[in-house]
C-alpha atoms as a PDB file:
ATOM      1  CA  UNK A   1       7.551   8.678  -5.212  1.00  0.00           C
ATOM      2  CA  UNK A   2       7.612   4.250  -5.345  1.00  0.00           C
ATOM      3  CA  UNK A   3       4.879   3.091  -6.640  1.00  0.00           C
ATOM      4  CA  UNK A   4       1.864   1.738  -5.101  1.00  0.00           C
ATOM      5  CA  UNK A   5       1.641  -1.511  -3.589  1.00  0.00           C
ATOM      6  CA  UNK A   6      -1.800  -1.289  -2.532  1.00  0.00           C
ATOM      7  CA  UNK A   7      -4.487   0.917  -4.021  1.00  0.00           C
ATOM      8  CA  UNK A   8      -8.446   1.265  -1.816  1.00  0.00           C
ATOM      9  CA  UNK A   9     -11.177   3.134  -3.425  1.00  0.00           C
ATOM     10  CA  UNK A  10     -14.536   4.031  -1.894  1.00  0.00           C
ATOM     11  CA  UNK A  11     -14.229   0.906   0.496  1.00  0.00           C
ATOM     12  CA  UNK A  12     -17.509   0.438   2.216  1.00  0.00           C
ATOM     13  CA  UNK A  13     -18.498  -2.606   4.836  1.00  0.00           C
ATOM     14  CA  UNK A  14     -21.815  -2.335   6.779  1.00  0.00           C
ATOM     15  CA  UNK A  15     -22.695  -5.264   8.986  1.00  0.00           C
ATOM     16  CA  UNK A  16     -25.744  -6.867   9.560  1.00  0.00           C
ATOM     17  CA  UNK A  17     -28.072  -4.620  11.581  1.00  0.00           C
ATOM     18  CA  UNK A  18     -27.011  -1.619   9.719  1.00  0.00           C
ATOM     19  CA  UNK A  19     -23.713  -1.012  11.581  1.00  0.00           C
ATOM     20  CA  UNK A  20     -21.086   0.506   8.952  1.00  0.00           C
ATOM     21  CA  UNK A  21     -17.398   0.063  10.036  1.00  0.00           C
ATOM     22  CA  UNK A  22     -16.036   1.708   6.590  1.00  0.00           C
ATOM     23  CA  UNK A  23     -17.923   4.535   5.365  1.00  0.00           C
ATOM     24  CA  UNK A  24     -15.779   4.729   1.430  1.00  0.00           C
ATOM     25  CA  UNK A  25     -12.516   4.346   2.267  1.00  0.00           C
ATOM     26  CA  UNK A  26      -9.354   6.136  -0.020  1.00  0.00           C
ATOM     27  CA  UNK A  27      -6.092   4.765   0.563  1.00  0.00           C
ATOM     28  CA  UNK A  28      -3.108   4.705  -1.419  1.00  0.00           C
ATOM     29  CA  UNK A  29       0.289   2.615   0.235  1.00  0.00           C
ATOM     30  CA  UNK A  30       3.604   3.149  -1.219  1.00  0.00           C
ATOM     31  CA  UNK A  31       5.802   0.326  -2.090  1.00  0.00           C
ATOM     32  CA  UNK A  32       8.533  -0.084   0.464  1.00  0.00           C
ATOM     33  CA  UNK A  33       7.398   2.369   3.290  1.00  0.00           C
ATOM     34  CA  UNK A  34       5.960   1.953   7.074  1.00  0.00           C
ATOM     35  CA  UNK A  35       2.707   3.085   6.979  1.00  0.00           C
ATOM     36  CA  UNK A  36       0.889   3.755  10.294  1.00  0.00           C
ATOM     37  CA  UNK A  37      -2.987   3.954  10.875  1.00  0.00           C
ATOM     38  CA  UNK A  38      -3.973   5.360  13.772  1.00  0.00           C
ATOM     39  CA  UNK A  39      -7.635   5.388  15.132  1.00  0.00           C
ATOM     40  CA  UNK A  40      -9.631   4.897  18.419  1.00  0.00           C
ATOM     41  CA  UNK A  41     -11.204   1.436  19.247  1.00  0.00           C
ATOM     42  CA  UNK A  42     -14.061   0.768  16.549  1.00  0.00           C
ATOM     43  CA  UNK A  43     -12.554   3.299  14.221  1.00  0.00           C
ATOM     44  CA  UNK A  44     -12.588   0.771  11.652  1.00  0.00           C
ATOM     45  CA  UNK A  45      -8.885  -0.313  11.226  1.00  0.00           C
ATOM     46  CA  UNK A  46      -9.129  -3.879  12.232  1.00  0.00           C
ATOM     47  CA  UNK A  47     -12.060  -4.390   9.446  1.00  0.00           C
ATOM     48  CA  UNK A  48      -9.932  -2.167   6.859  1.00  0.00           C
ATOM     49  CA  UNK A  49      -7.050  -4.936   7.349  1.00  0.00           C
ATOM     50  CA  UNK A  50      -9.580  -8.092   7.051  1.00  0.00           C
ATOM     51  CA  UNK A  51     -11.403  -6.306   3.816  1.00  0.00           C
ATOM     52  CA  UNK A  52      -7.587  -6.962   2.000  1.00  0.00           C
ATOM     53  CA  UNK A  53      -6.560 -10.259   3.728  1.00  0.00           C
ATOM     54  CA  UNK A  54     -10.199 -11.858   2.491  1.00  0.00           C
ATOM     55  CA  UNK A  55     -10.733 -12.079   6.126  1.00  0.00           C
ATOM     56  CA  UNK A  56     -14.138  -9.379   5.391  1.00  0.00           C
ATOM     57  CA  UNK A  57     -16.354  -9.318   2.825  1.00  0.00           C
ATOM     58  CA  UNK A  58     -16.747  -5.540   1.801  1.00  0.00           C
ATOM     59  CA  UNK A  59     -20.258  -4.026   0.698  1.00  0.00           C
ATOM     60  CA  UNK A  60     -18.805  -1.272  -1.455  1.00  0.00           C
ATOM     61  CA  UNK A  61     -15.283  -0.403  -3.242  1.00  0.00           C
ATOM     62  CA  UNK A  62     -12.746  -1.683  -4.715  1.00  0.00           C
ATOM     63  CA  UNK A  63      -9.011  -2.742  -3.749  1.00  0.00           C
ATOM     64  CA  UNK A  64      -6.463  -3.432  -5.779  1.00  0.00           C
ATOM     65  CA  UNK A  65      -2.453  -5.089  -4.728  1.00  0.00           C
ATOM     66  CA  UNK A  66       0.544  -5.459  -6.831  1.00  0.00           C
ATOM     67  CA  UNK A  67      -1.831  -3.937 -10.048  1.00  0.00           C
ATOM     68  CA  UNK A  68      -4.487  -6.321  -9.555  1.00  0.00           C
ATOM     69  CA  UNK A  69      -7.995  -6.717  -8.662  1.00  0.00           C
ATOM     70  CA  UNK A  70      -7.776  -8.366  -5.147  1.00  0.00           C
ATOM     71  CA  UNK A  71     -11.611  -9.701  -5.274  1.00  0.00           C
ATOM     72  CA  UNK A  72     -10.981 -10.658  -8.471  1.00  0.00           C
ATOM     73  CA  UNK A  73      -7.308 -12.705  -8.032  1.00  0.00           C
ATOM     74  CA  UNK A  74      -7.635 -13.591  -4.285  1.00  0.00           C
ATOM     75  CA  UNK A  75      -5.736 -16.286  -3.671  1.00  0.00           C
ATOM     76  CA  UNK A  76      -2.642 -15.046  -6.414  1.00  0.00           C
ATOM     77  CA  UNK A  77      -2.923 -11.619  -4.390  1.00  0.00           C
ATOM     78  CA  UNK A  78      -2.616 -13.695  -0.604  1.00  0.00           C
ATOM     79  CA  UNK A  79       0.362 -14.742  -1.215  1.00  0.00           C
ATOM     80  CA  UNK A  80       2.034 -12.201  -1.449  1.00  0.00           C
ATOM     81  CA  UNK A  81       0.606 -10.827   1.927  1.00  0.00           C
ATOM     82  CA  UNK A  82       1.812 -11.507   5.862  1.00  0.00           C
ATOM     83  CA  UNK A  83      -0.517 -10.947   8.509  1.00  0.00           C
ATOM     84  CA  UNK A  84      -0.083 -10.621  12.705  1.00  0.00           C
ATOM     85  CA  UNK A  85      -3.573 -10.223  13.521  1.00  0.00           C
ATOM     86  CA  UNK A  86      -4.366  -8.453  17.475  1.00  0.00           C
ATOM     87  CA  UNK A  87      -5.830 -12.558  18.802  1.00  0.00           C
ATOM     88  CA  UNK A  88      -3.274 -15.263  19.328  1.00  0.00           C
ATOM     89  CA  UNK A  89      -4.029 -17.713  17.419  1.00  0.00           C
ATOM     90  CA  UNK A  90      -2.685 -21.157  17.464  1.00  0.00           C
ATOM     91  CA  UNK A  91      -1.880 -24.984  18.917  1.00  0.00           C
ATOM     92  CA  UNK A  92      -0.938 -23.973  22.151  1.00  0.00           C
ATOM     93  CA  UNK A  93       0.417 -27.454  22.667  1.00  0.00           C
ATOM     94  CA  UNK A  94       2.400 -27.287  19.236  1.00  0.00           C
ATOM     95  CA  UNK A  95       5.786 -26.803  19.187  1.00  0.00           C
ATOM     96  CA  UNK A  96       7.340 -23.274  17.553  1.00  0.00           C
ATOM     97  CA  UNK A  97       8.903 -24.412  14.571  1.00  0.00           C
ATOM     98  CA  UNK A  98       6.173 -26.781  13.283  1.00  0.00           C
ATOM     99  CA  UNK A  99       3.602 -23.831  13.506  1.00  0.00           C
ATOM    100  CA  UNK A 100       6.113 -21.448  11.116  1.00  0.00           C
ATOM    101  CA  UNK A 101       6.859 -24.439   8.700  1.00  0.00           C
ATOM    102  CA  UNK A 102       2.551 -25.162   8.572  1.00  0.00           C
ATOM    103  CA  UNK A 103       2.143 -21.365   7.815  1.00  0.00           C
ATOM    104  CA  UNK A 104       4.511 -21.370   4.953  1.00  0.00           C
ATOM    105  CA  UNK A 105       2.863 -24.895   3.535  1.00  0.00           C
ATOM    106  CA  UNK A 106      -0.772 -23.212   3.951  1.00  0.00           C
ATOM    107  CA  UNK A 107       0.341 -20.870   1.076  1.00  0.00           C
ATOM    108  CA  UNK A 108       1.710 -23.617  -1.198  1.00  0.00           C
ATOM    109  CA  UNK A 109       5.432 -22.683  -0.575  1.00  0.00           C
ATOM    110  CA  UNK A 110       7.954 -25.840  -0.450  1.00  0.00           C
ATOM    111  CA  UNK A 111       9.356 -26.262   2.711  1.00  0.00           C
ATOM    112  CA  UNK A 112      12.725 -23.898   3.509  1.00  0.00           C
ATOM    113  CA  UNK A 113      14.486 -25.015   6.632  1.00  0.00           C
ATOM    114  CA  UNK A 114      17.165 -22.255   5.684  1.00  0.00           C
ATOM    115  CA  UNK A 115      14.432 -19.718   5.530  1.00  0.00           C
ATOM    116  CA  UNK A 116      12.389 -20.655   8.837  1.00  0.00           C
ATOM    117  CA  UNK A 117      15.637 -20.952  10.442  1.00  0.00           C
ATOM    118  CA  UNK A 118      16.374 -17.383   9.314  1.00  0.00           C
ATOM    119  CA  UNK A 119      12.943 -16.004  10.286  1.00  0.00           C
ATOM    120  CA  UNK A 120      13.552 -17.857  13.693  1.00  0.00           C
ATOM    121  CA  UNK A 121      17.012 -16.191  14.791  1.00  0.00           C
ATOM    122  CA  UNK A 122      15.795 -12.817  13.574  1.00  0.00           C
ATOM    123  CA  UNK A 123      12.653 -13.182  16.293  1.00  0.00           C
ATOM    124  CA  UNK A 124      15.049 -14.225  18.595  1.00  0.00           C
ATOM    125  CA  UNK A 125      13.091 -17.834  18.695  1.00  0.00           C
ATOM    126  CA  UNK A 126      15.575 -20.096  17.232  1.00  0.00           C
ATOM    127  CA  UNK A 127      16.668 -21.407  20.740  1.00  0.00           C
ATOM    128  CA  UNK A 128      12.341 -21.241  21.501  1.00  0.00           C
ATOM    129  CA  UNK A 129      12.142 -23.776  18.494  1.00  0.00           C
ATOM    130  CA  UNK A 130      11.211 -26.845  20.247  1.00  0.00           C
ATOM    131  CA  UNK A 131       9.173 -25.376  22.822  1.00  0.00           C
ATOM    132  CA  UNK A 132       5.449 -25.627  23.367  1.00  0.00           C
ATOM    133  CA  UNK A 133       3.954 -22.228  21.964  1.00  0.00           C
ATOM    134  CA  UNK A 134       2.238 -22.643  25.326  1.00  0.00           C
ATOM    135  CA  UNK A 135       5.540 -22.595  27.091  1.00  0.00           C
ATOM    136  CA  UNK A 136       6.041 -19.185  26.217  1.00  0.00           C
ATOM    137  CA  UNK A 137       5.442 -15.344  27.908  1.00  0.00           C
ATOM    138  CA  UNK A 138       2.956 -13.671  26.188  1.00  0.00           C
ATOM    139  CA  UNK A 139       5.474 -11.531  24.066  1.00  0.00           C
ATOM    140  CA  UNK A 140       7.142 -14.546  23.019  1.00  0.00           C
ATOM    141  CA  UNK A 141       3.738 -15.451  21.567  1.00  0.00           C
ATOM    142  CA  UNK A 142       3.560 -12.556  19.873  1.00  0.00           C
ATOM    143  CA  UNK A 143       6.817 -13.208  18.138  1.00  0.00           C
ATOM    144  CA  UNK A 144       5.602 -16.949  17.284  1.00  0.00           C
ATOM    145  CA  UNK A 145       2.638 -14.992  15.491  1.00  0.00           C
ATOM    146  CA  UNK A 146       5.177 -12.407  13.483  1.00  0.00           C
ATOM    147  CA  UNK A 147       7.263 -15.534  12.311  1.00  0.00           C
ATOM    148  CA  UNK A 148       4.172 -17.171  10.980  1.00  0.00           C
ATOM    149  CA  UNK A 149       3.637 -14.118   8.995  1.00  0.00           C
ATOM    150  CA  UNK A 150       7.123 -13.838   7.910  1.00  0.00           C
ATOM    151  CA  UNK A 151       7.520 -17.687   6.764  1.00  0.00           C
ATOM    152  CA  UNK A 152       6.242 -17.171   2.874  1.00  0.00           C
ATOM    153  CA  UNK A 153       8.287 -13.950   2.425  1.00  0.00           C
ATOM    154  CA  UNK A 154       5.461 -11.402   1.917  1.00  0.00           C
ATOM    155  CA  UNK A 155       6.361  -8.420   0.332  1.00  0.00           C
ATOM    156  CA  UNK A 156       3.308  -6.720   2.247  1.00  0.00           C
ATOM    157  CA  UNK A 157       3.227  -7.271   5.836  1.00  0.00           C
ATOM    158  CA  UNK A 158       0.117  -5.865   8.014  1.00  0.00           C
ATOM    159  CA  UNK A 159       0.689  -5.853  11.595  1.00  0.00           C
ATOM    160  CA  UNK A 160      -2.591  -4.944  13.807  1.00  0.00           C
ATOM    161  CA  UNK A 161      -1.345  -3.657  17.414  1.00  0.00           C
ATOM    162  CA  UNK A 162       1.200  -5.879  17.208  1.00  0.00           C
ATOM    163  CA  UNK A 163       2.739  -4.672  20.051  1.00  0.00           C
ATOM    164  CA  UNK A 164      -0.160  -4.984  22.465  1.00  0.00           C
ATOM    165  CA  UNK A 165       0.538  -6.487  25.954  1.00  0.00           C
ATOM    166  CA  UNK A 166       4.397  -6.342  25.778  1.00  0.00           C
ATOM    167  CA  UNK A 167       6.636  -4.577  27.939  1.00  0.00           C
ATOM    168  CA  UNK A 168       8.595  -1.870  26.537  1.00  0.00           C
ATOM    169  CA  UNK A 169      11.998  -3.572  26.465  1.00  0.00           C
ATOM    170  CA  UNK A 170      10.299  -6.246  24.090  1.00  0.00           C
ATOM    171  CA  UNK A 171       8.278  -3.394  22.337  1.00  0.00           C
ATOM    172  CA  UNK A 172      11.469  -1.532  21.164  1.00  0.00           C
ATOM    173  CA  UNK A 173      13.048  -5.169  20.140  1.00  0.00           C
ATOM    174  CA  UNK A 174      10.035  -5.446  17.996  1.00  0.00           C
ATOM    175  CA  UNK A 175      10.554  -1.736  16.092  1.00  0.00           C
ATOM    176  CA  UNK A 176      13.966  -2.832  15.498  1.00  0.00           C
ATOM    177  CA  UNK A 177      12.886  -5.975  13.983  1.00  0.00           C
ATOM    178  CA  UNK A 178      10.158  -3.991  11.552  1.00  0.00           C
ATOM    179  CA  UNK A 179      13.637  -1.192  10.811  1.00  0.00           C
ATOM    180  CA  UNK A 180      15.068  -4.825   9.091  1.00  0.00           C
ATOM    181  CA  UNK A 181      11.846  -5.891   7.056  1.00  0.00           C
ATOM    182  CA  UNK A 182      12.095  -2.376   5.400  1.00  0.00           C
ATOM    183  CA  UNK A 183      15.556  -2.519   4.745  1.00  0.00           C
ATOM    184  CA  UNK A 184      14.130  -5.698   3.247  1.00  0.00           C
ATOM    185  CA  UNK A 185      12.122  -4.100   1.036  1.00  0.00           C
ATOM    186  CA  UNK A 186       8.449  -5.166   2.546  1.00  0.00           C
ATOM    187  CA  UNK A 187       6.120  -2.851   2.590  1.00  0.00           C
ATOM    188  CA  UNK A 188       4.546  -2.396   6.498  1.00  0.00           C
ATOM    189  CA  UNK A 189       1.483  -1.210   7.439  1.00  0.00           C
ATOM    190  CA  UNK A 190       0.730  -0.880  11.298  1.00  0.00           C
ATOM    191  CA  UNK A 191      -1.921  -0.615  13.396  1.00  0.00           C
ATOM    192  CA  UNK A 192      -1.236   0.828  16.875  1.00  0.00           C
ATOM    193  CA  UNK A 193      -2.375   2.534  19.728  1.00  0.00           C
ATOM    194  CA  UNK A 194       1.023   3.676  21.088  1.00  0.00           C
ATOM    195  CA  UNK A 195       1.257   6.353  19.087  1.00  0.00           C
ATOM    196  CA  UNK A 196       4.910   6.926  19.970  1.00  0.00           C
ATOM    197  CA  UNK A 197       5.666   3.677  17.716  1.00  0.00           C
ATOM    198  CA  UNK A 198       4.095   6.214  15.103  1.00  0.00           C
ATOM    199  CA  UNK A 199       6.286   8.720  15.457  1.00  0.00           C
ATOM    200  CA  UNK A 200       9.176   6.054  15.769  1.00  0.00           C
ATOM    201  CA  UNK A 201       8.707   4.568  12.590  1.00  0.00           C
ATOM    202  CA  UNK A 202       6.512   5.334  10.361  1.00  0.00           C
ATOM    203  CA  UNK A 203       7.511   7.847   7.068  1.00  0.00           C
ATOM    204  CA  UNK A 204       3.352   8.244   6.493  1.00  0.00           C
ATOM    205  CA  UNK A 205       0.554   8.181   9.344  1.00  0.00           C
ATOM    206  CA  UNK A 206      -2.818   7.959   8.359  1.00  0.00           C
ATOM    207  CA  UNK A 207      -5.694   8.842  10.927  1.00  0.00           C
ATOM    208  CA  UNK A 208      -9.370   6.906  10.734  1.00  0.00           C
ATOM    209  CA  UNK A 209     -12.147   7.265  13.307  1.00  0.00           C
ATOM    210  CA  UNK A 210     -15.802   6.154  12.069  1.00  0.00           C
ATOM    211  CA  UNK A 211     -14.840   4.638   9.382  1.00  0.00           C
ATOM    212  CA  UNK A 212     -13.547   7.660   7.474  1.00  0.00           C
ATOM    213  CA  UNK A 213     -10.182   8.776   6.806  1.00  0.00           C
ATOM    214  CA  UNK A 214      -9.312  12.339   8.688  1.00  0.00           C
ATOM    215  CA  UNK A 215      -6.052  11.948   7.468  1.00  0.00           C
ATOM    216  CA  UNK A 216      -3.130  10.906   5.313  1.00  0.00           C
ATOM    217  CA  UNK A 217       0.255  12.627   4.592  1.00  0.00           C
ATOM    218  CA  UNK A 218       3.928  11.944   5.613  1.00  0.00           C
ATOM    219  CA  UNK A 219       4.276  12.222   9.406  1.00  0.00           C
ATOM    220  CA  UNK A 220       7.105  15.039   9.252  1.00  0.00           C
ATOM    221  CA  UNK A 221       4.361  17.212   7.080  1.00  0.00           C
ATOM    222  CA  UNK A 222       2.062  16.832   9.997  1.00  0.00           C
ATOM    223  CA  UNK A 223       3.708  17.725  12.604  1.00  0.00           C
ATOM    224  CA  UNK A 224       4.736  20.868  10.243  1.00  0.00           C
ATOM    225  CA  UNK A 225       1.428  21.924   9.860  1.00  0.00           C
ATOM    226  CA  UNK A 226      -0.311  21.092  12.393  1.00  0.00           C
ATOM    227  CA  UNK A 227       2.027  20.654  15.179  1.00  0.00           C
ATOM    228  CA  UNK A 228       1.253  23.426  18.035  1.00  0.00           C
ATOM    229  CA  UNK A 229       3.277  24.959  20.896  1.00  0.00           C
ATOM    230  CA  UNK A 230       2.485  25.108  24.291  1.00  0.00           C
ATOM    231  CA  UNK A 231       3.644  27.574  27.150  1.00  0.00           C
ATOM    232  CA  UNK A 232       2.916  27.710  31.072  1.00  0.00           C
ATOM    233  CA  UNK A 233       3.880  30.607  32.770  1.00  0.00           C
ATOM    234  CA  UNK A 234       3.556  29.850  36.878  1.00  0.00           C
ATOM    235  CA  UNK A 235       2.681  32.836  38.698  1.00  0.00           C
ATOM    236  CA  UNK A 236       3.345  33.997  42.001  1.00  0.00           C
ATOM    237  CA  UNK A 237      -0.749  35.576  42.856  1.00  0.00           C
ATOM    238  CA  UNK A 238      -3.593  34.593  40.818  1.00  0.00           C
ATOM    239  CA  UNK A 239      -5.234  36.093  38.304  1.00  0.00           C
ATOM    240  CA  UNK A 240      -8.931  36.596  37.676  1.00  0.00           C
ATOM    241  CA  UNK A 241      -9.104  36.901  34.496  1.00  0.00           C
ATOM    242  CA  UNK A 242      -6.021  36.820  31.323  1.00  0.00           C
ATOM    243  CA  UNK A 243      -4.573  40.722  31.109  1.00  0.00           C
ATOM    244  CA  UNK A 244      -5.764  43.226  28.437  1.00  0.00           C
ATOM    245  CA  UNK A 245      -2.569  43.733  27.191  1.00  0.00           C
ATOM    246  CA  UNK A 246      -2.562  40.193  26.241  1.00  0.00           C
ATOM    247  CA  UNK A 247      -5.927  39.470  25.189  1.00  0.00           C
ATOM    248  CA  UNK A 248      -4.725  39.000  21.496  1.00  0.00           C
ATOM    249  CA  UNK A 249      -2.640  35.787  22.084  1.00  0.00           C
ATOM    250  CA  UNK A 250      -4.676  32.464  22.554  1.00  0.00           C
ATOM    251  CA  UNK A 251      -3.969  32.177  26.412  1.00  0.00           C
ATOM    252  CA  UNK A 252      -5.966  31.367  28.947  1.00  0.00           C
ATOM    253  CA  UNK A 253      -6.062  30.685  33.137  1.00  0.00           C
ATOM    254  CA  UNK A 254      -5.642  27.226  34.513  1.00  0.00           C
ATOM    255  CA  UNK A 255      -4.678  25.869  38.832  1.00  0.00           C
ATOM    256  CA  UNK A 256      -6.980  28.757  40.418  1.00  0.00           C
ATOM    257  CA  UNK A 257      -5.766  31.308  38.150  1.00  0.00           C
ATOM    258  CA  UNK A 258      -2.049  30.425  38.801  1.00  0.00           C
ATOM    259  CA  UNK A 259      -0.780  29.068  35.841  1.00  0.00           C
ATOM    260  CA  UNK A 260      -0.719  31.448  32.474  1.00  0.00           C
ATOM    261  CA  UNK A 261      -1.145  28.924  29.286  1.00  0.00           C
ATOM    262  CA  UNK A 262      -0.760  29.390  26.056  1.00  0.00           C
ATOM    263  CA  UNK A 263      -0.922  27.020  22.976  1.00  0.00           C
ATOM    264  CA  UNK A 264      -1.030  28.212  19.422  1.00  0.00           C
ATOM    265  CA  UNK A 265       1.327  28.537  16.326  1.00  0.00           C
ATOM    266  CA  UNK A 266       0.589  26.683  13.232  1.00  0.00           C
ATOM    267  CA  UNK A 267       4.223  24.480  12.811  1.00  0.00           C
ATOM    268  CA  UNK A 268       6.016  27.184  11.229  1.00  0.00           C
ATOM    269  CA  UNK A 269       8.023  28.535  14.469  1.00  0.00           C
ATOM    270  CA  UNK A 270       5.061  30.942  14.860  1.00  0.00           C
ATOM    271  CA  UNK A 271       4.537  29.450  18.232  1.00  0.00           C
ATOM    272  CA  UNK A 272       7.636  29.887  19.609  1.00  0.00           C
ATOM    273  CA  UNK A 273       8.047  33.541  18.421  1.00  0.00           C
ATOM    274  CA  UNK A 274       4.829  34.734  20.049  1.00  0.00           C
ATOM    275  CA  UNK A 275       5.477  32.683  23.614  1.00  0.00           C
ATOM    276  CA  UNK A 276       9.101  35.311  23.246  1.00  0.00           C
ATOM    277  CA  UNK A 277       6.760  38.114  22.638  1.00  0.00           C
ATOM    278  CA  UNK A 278       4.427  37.190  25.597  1.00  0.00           C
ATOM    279  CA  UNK A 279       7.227  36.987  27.977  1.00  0.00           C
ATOM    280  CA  UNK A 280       8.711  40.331  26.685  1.00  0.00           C
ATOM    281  CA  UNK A 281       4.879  41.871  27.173  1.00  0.00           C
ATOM    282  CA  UNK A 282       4.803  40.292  31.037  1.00  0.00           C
ATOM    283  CA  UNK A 283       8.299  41.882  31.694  1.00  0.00           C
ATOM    284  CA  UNK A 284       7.406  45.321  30.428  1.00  0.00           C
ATOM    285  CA  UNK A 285       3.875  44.920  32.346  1.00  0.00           C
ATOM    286  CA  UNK A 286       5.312  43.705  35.399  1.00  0.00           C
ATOM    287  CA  UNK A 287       3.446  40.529  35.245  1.00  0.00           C
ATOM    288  CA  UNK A 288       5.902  38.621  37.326  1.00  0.00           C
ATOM    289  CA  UNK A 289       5.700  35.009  36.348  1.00  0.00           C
ATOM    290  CA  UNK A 290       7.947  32.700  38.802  1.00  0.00           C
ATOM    291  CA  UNK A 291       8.647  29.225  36.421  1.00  0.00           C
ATOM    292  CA  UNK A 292       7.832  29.078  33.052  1.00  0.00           C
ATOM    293  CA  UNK A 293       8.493  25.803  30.170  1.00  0.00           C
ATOM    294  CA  UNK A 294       7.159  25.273  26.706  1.00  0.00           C
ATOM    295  CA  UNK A 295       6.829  22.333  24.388  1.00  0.00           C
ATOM    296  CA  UNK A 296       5.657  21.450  21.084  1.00  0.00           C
ATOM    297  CA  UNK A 297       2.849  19.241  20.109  1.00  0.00           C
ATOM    298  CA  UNK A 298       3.488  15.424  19.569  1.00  0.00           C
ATOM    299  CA  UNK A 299       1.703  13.256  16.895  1.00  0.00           C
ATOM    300  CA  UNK A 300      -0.363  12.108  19.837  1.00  0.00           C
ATOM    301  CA  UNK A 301      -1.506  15.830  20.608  1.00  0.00           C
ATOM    302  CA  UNK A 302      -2.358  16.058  17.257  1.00  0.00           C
ATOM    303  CA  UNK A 303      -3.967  12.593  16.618  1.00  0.00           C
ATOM    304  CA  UNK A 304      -6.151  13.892  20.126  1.00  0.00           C
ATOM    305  CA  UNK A 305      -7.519  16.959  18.649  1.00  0.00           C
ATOM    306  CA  UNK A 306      -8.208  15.558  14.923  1.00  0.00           C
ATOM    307  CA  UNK A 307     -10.772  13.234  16.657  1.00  0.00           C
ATOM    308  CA  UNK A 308     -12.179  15.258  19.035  1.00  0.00           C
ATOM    309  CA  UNK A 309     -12.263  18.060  16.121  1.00  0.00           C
ATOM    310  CA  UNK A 310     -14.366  15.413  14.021  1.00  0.00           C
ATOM    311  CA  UNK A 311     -16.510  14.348  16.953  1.00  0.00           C
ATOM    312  CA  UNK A 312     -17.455  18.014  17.614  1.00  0.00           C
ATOM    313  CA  UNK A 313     -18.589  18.572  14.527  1.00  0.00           C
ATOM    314  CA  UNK A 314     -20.553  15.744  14.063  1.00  0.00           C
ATOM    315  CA  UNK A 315     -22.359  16.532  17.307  1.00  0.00           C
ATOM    316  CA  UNK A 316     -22.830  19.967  16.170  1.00  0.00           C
ATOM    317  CA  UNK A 317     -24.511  18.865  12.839  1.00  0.00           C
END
């Protein structure tokens, strides 16, 4: 296992008016991996990222980056830290380059033309460079905004939806930019809500709603234990009510009692073997079914229920 880059313990922030967006945060990132944080609007993941870019003063916890104290070496700890916050924020009426080289002075590097140059062509901005960031599409902007974050070489890069408001073309340009920084050794942690992006890139996926962590492990052990499978059997008359004979199997009636569904299995093929049994059952029965298809779960399924899970049984308490 690498060795942390970023340690949070028992991270706490409650606003003014009582309203707590972190409710003692535990998060441990890994030098050198993609790190994804999923979470619905308000789940706290925006206020997690300001709490370790100084941008939010916590009430509670502590946070430490690259072995030290970050509250207590700040400005030592900053620079060693990119960030593409969700806002655009700039000159509108300054021109590309000059924004990149101000963002690398800010944190007391010596100017680099070799280095913003390189930051430039791997954006695809260099022939952008004299343009007017207001000149620009909106996911042009949003490369402007990565640059800036790229220009003092941070070997911890936080990225909060940066792909909000592109098109897909310019979305998958983006993961393929983020596949480089790793193979650049900087450590990524993402914010998103396309949840495919998750699944595209990320080796660990962490899920917060409420300000609490439901989840952190490595996105292949997720979808192994809690991935589910899911069967619909289309059927010629409808059915009142699921068969006896199948009453064991977690199935139930959807469409006017025309479409047979199941979903169950716990990631370990157990899924797939008991949708073969149920069709074997149907045959034997005569329980003529006229289409059928099955899928498994997809880290969105399971990001879906994890929530929902938690929100039930906070309503239930």
């Amino acid at each position: 296992m690498n060795e942390p880059i970023l340690e949070i313990r028992g991270l706490e922030k409650t606003y003014k008016g009582g309203v707590q967006a972190l409710g003692g945060v535990d998060l441990t990132i890994r030098r050198g991996e993609i790190f994804a944080l999923l979470g619905p609007n308000g789940a706290g993941k925006t206020t997690l990222i300001g709490a370790v870019c100084g941008l939010v003063n916590p009430t509670g916890g502590t946070i430490h980056a690259f072995g030290e104290d970050i509250r207590q070496n700040w400005k030592r700890a900053r620079r060693k830290i990119g960030l593409v916050p969700q806002e655009l924020s700039f000159d509108m009426f300054d021109k590309v380059i000059r924004q990149v080289r101000y963002s690398r002075g800010m944190f007391g590097l010596p100017a680099d033309e070799a280095r913003i140059e390189e930051v430039l062509r791997s954006l695809s901005l260099w022939d952008k460079r004299d343009a007017q960031i207001r000149e620009l599409s909106g996911g042009m902007k949003r490369r402007v905004m990565i640059a800036k974050a790229l220009s003092h070489e941070p070997e911890l890069l936080f990225l909060d939806e940066p792909t909000a408001g592109v098109d897909v073309e310019l979305r998958r340009d983006m993961w393929r930019q983020i596949d480089i920084l790793r193979g650049q050794g900087v450590t990524i942690i993402l914010t998103t809500h396309y949840i495919e992006e998750a699944e595209e890139m990320a080796d660990r996926v962490g899920v917060i709603n409420k300000g609490k962590i439901l989840l952190v492990d490595d996105k292949n052990a997720i979808m192994a234990k809690l991935g589910r499978t899911e069967a619909h059997f289309t059927l010629p008359r409808p059915l009142d009510a699921v068969p006896p004979v199948l009453a064991s199997y977690p199935l139930h009636l959807e469409g006017e009692g025309t479409r047979l569904v199941y979903r169950g299995g716990d990631g370990t093929g157990k899924g797939k073997r008991e949708v073969a049994e149920l069709a074997q059952i149907m045959a034997r029965e005569g329980i003529v079914f006229t289409e059928f298809d099955t899928r498994d779960s997809t880290l969105e399924d399971i990001f879906v229920d994890l929530v929902e899970d938690r929100q039930g049984e906070e309503a239930a308490a």
